[in-house]
PDB file of N, CA and C in Angstrom:
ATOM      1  N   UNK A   1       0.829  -1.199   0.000  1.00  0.00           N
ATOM      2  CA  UNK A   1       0.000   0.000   0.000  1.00  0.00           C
ATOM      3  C   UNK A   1       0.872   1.260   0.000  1.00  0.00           C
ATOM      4  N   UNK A   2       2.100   0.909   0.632  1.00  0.00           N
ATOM      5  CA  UNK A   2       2.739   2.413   0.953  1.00  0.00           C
ATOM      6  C   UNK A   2       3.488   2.909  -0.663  1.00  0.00           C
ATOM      7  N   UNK A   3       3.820   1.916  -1.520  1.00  0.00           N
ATOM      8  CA  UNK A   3       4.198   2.177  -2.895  1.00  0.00           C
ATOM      9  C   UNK A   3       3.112   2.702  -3.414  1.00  0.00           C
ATOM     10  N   UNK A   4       2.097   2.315  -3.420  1.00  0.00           N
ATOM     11  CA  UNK A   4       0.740   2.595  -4.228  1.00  0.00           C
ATOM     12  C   UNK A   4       0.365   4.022  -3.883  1.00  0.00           C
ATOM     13  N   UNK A   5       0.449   4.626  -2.358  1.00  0.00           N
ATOM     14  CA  UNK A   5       0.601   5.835  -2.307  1.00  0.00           C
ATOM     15  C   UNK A   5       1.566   6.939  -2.779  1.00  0.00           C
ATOM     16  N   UNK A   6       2.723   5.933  -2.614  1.00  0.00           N
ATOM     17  CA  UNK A   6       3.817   7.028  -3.124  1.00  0.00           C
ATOM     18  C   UNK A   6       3.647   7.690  -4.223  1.00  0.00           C
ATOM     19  N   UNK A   7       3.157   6.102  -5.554  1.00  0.00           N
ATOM     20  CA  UNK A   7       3.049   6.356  -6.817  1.00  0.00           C
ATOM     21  C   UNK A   7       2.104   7.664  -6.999  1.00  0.00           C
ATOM     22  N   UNK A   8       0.990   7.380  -6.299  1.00  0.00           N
ATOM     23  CA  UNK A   8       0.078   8.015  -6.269  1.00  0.00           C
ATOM     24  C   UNK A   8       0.698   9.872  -5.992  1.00  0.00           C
ATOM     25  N   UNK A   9       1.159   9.656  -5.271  1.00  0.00           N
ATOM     26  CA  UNK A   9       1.411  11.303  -5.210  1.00  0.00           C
ATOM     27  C   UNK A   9       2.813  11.271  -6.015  1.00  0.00           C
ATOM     28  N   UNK A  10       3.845  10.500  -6.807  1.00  0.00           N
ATOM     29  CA  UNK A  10       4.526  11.186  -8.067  1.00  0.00           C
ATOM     30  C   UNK A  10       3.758  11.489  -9.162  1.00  0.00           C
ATOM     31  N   UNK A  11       2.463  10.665  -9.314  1.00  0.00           N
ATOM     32  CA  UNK A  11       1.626  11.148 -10.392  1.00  0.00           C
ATOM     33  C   UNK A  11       0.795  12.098 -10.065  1.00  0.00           C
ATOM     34  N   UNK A  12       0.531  13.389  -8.972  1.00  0.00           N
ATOM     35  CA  UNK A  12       0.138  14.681  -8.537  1.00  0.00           C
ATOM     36  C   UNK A  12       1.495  15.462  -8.338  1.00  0.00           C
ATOM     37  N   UNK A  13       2.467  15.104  -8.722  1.00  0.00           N
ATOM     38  CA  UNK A  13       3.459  16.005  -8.662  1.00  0.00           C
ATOM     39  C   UNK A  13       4.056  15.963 -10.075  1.00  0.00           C
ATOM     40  N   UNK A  14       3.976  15.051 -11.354  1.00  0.00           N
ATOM     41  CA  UNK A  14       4.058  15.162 -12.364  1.00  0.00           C
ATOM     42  C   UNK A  14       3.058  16.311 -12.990  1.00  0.00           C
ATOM     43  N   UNK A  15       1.635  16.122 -12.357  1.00  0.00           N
ATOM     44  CA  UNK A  15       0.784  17.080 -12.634  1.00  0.00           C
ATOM     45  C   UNK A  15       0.900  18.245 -12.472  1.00  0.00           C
ATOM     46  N   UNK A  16       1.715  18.527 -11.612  1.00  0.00           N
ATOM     47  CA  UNK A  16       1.713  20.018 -11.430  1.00  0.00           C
ATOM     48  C   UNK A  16       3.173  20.529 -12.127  1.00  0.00           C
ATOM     49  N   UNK A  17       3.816  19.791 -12.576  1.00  0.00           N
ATOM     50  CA  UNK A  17       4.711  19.864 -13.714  1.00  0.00           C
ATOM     51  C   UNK A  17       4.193  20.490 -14.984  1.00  0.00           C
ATOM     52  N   UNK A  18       2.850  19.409 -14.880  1.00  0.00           N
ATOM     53  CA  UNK A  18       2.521  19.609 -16.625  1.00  0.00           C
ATOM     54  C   UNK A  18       1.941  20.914 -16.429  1.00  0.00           C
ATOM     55  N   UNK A  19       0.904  21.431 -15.211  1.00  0.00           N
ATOM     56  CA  UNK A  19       0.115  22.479 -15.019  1.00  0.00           C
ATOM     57  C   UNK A  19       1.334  23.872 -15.108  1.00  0.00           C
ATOM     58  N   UNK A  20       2.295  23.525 -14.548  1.00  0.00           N
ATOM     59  CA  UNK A  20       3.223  24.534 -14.920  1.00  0.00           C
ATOM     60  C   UNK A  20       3.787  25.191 -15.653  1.00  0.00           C
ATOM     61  N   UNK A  21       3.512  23.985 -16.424  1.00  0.00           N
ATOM     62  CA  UNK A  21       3.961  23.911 -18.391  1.00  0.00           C
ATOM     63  C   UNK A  21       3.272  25.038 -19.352  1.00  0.00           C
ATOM     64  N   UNK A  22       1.845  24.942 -18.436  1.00  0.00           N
ATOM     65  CA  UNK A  22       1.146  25.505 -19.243  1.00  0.00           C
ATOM     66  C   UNK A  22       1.193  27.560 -18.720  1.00  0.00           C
ATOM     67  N   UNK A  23       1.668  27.343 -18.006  1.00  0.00           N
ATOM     68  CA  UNK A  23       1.890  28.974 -17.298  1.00  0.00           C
ATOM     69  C   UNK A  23       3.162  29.891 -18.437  1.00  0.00           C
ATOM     70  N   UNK A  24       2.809  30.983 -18.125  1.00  0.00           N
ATOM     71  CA  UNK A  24       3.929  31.271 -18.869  1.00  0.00           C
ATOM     72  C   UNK A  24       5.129  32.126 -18.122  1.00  0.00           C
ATOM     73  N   UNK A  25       5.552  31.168 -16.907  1.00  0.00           N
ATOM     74  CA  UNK A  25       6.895  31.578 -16.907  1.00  0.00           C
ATOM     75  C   UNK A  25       8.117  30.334 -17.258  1.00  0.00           C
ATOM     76  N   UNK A  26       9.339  31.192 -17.006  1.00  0.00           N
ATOM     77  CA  UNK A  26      10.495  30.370 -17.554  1.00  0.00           C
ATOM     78  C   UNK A  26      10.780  29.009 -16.456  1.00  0.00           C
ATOM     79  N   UNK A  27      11.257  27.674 -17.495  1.00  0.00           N
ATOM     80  CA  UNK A  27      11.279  26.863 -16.487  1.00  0.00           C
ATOM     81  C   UNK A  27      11.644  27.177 -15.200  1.00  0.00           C
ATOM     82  N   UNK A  28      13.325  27.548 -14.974  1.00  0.00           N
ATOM     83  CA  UNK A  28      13.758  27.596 -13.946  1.00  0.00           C
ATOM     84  C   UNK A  28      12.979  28.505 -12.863  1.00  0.00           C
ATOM     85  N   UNK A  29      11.434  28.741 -12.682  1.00  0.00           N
ATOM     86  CA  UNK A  29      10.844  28.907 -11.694  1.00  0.00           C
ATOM     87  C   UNK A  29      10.634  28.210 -11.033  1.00  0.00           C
ATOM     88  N   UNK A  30      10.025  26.939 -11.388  1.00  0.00           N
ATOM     89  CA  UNK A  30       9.666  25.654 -10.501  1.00  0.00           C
ATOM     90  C   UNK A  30      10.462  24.908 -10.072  1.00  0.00           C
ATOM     91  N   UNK A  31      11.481  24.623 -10.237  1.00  0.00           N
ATOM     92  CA  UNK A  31      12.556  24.333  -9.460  1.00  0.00           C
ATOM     93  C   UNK A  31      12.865  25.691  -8.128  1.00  0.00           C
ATOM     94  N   UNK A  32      12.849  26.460  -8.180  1.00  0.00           N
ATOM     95  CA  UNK A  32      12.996  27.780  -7.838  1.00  0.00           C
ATOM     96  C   UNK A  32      11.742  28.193  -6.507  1.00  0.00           C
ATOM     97  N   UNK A  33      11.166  27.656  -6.785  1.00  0.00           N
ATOM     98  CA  UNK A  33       9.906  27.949  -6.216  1.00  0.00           C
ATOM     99  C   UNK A  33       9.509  26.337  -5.115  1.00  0.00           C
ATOM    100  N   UNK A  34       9.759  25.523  -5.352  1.00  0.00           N
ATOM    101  CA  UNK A  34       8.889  24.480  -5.116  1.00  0.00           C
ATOM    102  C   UNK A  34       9.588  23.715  -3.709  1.00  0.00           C
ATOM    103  N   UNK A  35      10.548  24.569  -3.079  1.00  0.00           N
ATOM    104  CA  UNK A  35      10.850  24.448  -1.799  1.00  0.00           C
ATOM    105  C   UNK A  35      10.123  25.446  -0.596  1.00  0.00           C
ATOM    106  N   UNK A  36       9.726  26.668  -1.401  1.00  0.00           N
ATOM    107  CA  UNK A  36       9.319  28.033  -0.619  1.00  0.00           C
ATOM    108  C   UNK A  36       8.023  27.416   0.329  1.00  0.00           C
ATOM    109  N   UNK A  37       7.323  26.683   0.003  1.00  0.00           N
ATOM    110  CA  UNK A  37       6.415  26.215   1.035  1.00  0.00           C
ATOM    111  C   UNK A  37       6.781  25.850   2.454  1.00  0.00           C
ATOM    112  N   UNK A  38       8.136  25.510   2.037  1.00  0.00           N
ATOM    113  CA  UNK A  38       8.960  24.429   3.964  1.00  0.00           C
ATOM    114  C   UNK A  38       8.869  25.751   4.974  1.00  0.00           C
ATOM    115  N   UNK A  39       8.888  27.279   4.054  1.00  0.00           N
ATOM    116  CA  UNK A  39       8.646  28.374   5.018  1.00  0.00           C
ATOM    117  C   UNK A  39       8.342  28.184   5.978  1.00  0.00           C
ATOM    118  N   UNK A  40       7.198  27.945   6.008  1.00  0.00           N
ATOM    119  CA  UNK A  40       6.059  27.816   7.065  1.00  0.00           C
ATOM    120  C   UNK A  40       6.503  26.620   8.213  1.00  0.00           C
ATOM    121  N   UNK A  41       7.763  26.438   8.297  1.00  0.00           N
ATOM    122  CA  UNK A  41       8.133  25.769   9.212  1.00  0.00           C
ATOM    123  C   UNK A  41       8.281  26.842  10.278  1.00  0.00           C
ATOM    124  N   UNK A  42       8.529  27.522   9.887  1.00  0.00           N
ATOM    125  CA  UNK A  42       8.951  29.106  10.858  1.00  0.00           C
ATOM    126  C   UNK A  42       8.399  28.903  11.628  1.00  0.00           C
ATOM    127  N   UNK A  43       6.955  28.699  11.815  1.00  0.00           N
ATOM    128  CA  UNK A  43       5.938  28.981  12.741  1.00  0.00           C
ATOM    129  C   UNK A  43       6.332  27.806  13.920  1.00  0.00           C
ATOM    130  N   UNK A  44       7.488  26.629  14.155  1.00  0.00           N
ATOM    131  CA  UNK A  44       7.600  26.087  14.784  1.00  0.00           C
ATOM    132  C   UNK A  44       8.642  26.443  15.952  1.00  0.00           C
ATOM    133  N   UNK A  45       9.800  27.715  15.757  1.00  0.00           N
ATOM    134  CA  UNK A  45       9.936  28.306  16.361  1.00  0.00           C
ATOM    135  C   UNK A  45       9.292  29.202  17.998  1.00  0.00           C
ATOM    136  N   UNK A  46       7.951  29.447  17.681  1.00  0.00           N
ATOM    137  CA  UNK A  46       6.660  29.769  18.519  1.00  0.00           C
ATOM    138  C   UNK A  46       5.961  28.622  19.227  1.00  0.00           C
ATOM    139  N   UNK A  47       5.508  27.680  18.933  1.00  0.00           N
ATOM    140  CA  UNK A  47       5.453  26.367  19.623  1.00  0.00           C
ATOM    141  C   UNK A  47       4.844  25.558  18.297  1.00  0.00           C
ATOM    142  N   UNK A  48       4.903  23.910  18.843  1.00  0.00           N
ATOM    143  CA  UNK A  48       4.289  23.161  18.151  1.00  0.00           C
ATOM    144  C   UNK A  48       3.163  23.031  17.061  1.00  0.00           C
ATOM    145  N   UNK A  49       2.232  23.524  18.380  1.00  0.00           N
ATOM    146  CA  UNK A  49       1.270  23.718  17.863  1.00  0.00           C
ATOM    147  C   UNK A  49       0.488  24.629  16.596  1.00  0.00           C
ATOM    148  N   UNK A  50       1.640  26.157  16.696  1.00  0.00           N
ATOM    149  CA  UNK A  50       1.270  26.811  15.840  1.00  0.00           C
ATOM    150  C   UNK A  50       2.632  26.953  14.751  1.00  0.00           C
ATOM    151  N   UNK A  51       3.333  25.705  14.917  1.00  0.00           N
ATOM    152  CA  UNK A  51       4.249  25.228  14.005  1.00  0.00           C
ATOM    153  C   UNK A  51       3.259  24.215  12.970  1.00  0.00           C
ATOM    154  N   UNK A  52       2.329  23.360  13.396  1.00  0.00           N
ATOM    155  CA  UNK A  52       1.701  22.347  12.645  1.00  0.00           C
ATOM    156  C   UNK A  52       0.811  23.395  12.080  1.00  0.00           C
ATOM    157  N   UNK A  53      -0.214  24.589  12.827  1.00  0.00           N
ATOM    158  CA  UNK A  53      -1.177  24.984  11.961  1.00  0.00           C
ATOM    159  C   UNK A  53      -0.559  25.430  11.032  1.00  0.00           C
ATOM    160  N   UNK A  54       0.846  26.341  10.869  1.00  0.00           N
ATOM    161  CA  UNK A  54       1.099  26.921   9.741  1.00  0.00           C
ATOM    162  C   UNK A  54       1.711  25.935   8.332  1.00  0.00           C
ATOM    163  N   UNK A  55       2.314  25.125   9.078  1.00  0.00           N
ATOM    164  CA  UNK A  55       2.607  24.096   8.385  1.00  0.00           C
ATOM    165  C   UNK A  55       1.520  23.574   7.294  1.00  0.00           C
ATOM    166  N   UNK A  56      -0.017  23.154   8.186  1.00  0.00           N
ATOM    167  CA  UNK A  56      -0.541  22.144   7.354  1.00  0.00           C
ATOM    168  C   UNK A  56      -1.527  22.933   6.591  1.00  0.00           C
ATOM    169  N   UNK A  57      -1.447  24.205   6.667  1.00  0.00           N
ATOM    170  CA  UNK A  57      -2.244  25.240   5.616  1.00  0.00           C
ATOM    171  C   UNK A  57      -1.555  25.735   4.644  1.00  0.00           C
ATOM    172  N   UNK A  58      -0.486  25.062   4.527  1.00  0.00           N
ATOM    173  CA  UNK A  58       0.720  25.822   3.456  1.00  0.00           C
ATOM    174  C   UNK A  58       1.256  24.172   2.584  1.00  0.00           C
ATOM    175  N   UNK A  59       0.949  22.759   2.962  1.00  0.00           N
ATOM    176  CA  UNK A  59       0.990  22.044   3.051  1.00  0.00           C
ATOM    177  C   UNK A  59      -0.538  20.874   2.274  1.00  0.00           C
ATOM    178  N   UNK A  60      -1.857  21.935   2.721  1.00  0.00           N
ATOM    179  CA  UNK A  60      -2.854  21.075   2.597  1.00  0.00           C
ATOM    180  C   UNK A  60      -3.367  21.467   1.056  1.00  0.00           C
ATOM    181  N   UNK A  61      -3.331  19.953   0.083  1.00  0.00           N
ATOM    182  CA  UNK A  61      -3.825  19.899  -1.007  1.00  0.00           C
ATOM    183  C   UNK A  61      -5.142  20.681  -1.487  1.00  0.00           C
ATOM    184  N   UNK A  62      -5.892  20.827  -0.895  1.00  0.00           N
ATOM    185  CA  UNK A  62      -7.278  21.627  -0.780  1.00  0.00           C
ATOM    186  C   UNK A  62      -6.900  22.955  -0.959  1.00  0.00           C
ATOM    187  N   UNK A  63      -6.045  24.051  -0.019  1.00  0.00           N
ATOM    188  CA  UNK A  63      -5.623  24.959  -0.062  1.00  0.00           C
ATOM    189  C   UNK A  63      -5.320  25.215  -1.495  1.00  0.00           C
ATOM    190  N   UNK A  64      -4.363  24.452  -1.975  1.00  0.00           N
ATOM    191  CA  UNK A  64      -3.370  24.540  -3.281  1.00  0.00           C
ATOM    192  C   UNK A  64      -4.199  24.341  -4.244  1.00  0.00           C
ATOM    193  N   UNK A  65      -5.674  23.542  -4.132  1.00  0.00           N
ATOM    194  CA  UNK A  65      -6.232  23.325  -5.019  1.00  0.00           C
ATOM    195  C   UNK A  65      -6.950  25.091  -5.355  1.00  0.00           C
ATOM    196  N   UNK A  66      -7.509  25.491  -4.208  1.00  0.00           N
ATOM    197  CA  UNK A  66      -8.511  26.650  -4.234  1.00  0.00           C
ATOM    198  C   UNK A  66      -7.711  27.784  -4.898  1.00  0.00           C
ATOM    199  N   UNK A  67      -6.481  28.082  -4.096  1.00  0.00           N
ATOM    200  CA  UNK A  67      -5.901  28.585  -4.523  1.00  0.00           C
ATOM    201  C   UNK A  67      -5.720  29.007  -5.999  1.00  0.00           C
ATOM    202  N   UNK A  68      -5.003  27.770  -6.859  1.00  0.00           N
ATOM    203  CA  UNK A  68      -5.109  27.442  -8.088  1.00  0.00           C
ATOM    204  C   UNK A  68      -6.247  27.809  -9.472  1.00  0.00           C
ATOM    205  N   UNK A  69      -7.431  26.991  -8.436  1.00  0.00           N
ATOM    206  CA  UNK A  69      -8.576  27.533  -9.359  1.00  0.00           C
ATOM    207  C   UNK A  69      -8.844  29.310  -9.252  1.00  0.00           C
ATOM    208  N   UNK A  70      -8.291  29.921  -7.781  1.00  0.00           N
ATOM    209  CA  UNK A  70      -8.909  31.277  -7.764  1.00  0.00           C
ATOM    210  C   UNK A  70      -7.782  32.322  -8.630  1.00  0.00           C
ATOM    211  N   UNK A  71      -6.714  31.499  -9.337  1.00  0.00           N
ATOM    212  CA  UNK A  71      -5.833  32.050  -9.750  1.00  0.00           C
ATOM    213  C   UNK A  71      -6.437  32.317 -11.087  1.00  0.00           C
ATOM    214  N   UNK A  72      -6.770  30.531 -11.295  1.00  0.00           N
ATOM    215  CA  UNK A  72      -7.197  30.520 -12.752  1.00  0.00           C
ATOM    216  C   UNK A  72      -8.445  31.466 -13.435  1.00  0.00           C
ATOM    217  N   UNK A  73      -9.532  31.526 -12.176  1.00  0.00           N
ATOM    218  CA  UNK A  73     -10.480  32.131 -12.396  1.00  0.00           C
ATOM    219  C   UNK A  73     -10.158  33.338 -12.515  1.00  0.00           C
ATOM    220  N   UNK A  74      -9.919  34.375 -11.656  1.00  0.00           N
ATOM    221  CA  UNK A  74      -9.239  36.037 -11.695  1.00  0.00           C
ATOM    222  C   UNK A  74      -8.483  36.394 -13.073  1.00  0.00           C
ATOM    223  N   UNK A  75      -7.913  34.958 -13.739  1.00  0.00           N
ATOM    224  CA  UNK A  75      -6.677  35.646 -14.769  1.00  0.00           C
ATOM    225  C   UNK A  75      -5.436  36.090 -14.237  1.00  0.00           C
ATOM    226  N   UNK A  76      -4.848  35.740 -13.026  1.00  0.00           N
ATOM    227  CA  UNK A  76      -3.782  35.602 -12.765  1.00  0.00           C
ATOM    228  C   UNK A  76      -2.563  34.574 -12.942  1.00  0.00           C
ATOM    229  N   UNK A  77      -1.922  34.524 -13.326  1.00  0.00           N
ATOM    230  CA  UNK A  77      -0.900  34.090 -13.588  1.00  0.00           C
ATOM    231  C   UNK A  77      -0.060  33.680 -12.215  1.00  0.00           C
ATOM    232  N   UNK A  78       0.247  35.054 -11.462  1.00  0.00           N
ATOM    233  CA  UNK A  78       0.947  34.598 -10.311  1.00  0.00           C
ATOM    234  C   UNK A  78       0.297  33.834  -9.156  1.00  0.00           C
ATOM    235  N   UNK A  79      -1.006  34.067  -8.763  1.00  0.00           N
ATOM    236  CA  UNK A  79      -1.428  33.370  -7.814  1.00  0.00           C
ATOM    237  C   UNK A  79      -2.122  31.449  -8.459  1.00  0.00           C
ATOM    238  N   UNK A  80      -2.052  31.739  -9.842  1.00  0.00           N
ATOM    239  CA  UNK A  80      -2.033  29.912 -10.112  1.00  0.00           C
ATOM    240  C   UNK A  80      -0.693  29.628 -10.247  1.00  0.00           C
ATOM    241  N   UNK A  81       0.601  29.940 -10.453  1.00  0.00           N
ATOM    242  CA  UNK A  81       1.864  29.222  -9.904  1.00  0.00           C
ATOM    243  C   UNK A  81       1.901  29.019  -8.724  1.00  0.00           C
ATOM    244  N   UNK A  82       1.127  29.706  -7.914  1.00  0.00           N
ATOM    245  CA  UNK A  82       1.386  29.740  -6.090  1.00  0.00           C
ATOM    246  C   UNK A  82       0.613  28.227  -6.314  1.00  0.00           C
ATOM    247  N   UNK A  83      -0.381  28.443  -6.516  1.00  0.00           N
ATOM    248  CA  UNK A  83      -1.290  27.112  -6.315  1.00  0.00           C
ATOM    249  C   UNK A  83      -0.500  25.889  -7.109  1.00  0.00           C
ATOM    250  N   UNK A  84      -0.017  26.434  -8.067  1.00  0.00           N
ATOM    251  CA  UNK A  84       0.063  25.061  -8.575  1.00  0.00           C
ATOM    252  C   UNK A  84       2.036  24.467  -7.626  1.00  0.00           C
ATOM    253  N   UNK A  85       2.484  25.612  -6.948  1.00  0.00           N
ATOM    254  CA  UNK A  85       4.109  25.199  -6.464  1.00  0.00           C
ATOM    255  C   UNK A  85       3.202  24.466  -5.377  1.00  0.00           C
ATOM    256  N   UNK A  86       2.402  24.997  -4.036  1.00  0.00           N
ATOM    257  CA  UNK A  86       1.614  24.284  -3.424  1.00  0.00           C
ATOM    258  C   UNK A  86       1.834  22.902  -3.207  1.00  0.00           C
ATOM    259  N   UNK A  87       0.964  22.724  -4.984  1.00  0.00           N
ATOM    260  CA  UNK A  87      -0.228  21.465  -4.804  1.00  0.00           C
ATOM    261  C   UNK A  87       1.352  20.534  -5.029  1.00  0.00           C
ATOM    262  N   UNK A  88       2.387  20.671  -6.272  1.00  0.00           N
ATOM    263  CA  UNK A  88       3.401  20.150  -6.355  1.00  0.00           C
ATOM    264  C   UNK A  88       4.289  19.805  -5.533  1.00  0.00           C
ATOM    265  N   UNK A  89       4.805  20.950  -4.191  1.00  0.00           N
ATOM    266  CA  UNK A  89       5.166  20.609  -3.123  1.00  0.00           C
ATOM    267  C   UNK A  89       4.827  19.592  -2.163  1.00  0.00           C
ATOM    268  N   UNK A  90       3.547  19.579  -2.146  1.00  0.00           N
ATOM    269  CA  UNK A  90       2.454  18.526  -1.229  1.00  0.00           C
ATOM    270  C   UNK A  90       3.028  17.639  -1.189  1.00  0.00           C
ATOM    271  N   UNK A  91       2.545  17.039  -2.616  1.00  0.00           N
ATOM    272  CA  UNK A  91       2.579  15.905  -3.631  1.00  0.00           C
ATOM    273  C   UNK A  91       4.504  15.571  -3.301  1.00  0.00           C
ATOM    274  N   UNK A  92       5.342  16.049  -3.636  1.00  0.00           N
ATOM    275  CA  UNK A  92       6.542  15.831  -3.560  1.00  0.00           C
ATOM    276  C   UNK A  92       6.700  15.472  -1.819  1.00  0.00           C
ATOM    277  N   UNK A  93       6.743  16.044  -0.838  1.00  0.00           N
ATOM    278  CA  UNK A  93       6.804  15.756   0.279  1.00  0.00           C
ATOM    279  C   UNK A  93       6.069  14.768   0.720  1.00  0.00           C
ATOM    280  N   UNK A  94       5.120  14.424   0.396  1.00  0.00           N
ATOM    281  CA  UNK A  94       4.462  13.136   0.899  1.00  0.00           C
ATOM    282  C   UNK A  94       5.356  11.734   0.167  1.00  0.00           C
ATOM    283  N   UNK A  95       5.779  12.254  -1.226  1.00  0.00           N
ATOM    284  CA  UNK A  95       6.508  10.690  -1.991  1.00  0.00           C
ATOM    285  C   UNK A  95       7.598  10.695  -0.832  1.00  0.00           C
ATOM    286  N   UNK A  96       8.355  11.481  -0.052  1.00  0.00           N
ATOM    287  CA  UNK A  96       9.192  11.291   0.858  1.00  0.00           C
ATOM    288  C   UNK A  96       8.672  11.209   2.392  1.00  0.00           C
ATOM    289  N   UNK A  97       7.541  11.329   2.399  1.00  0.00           N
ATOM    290  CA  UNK A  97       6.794  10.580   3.834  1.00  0.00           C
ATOM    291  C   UNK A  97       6.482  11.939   4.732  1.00  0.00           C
ATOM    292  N   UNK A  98       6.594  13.004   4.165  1.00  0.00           N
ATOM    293  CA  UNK A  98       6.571  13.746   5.067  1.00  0.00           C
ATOM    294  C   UNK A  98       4.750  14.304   4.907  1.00  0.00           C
ATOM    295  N   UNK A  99       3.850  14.157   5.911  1.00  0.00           N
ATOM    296  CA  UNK A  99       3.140  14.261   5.746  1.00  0.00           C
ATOM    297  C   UNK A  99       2.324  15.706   6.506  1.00  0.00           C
ATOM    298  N   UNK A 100       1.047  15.700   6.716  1.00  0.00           N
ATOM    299  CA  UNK A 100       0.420  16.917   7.766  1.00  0.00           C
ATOM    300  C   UNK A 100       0.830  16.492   9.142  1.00  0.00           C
ATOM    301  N   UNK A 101       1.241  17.625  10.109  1.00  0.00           N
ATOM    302  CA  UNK A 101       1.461  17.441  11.252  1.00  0.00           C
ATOM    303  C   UNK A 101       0.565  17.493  12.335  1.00  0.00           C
ATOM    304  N   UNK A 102       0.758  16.585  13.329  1.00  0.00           N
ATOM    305  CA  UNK A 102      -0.103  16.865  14.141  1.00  0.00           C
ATOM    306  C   UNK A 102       0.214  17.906  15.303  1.00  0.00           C
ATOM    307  N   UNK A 103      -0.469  17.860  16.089  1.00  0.00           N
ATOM    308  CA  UNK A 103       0.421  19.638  17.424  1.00  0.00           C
ATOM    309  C   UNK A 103       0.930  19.215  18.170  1.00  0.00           C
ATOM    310  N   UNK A 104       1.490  17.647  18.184  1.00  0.00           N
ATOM    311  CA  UNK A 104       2.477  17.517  19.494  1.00  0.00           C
ATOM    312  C   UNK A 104       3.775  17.888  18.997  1.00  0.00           C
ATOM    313  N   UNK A 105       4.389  17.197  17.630  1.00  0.00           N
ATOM    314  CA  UNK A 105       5.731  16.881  17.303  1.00  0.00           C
ATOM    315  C   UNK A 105       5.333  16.995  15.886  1.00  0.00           C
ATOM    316  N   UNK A 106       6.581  18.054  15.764  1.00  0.00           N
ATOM    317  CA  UNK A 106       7.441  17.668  13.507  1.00  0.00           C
ATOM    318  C   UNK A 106       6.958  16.635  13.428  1.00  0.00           C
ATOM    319  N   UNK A 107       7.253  15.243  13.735  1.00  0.00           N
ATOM    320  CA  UNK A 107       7.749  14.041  13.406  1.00  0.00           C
ATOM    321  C   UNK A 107       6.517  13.306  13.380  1.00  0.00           C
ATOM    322  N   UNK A 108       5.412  13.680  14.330  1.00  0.00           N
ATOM    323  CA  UNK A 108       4.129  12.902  13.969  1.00  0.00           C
ATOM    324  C   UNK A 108       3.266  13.545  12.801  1.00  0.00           C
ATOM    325  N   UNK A 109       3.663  13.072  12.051  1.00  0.00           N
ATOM    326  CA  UNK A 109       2.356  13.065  10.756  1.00  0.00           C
ATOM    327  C   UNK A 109       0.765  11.962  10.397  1.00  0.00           C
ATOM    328  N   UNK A 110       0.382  12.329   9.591  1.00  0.00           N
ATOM    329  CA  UNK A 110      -0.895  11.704   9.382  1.00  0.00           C
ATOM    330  C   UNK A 110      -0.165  10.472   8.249  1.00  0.00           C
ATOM    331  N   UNK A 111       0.573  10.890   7.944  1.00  0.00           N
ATOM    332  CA  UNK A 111       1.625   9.438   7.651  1.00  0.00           C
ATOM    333  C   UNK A 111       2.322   8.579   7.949  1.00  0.00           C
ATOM    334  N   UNK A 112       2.075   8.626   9.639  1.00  0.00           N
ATOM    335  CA  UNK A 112       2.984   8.286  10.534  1.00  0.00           C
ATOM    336  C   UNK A 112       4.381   8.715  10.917  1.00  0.00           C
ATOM    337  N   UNK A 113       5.104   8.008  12.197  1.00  0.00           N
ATOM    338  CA  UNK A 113       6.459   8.944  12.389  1.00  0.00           C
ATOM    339  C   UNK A 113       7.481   9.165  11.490  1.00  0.00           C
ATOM    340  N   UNK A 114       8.183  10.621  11.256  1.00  0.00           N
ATOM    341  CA  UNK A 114       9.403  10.904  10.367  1.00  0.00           C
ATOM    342  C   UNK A 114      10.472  10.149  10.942  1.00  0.00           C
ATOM    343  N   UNK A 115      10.878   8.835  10.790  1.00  0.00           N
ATOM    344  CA  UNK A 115      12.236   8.695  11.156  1.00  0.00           C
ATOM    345  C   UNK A 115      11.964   7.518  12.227  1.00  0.00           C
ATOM    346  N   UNK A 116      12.984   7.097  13.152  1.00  0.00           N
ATOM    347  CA  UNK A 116      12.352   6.314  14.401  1.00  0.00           C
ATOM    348  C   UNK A 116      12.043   7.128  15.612  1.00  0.00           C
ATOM    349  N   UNK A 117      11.430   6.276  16.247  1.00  0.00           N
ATOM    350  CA  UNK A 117      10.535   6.994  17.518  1.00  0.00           C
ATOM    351  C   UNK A 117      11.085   7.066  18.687  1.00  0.00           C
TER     352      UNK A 117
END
């Protein structure tokens, strides 16, 4: 099952490849861009807890989705790359296990623990 997920989110992170494709900036944005989400680790500095909320709103596929469409809808350009680095980021961090956090610990995700316990 845990391959079948993985696959599953390289083929939502291929997608937001192709969705990128279709934007018109120069490749080397998305490479460029598609770490800027880990930002929101910042917020773990302040405590846990409001380390995970910022985390999993900068993090949550839904977000990236709305986002995306409210980009697409307006005729913006810049706020559907936001959505679409997002939804790509997600997607990429989960093929490496890193999932939404919960408010005790980094390390507990809804994917279970980062690392050993």
């Amino acid at each position: 099952m845990n391959t079948l997920l993985k696959l599953e989110e390289l083929g939502q992170f291929l997608l937001s490849i192709i969705l990128f494709s279709q934007l018109e900036y120069a490749w080397w944005v998305f490479p460029t861009c598609i770490l800027l989400p880990d930002l929101s680790m910042i917020g773990y500095l302040a405590t846990p807890k409001t380390g995970a909320c910022l985390y999993n709103f900068f993090h949550h596929k839904l977000v990236a989705i709305a986002i995306f469409i409210l980009g697409f809808w307006i005729g913006s350009s810049l706020i559907t790359l936001i959505g679409v680095i997002l939804f790509g980021h997600s997607a990429m961090d989960r093929i490496f296990g890193y999932g939404l956090k919960f408010n005790d610990n980094f390390k507990n995700t809804h994917l279970g623990w980062i690392g050993k316990k």
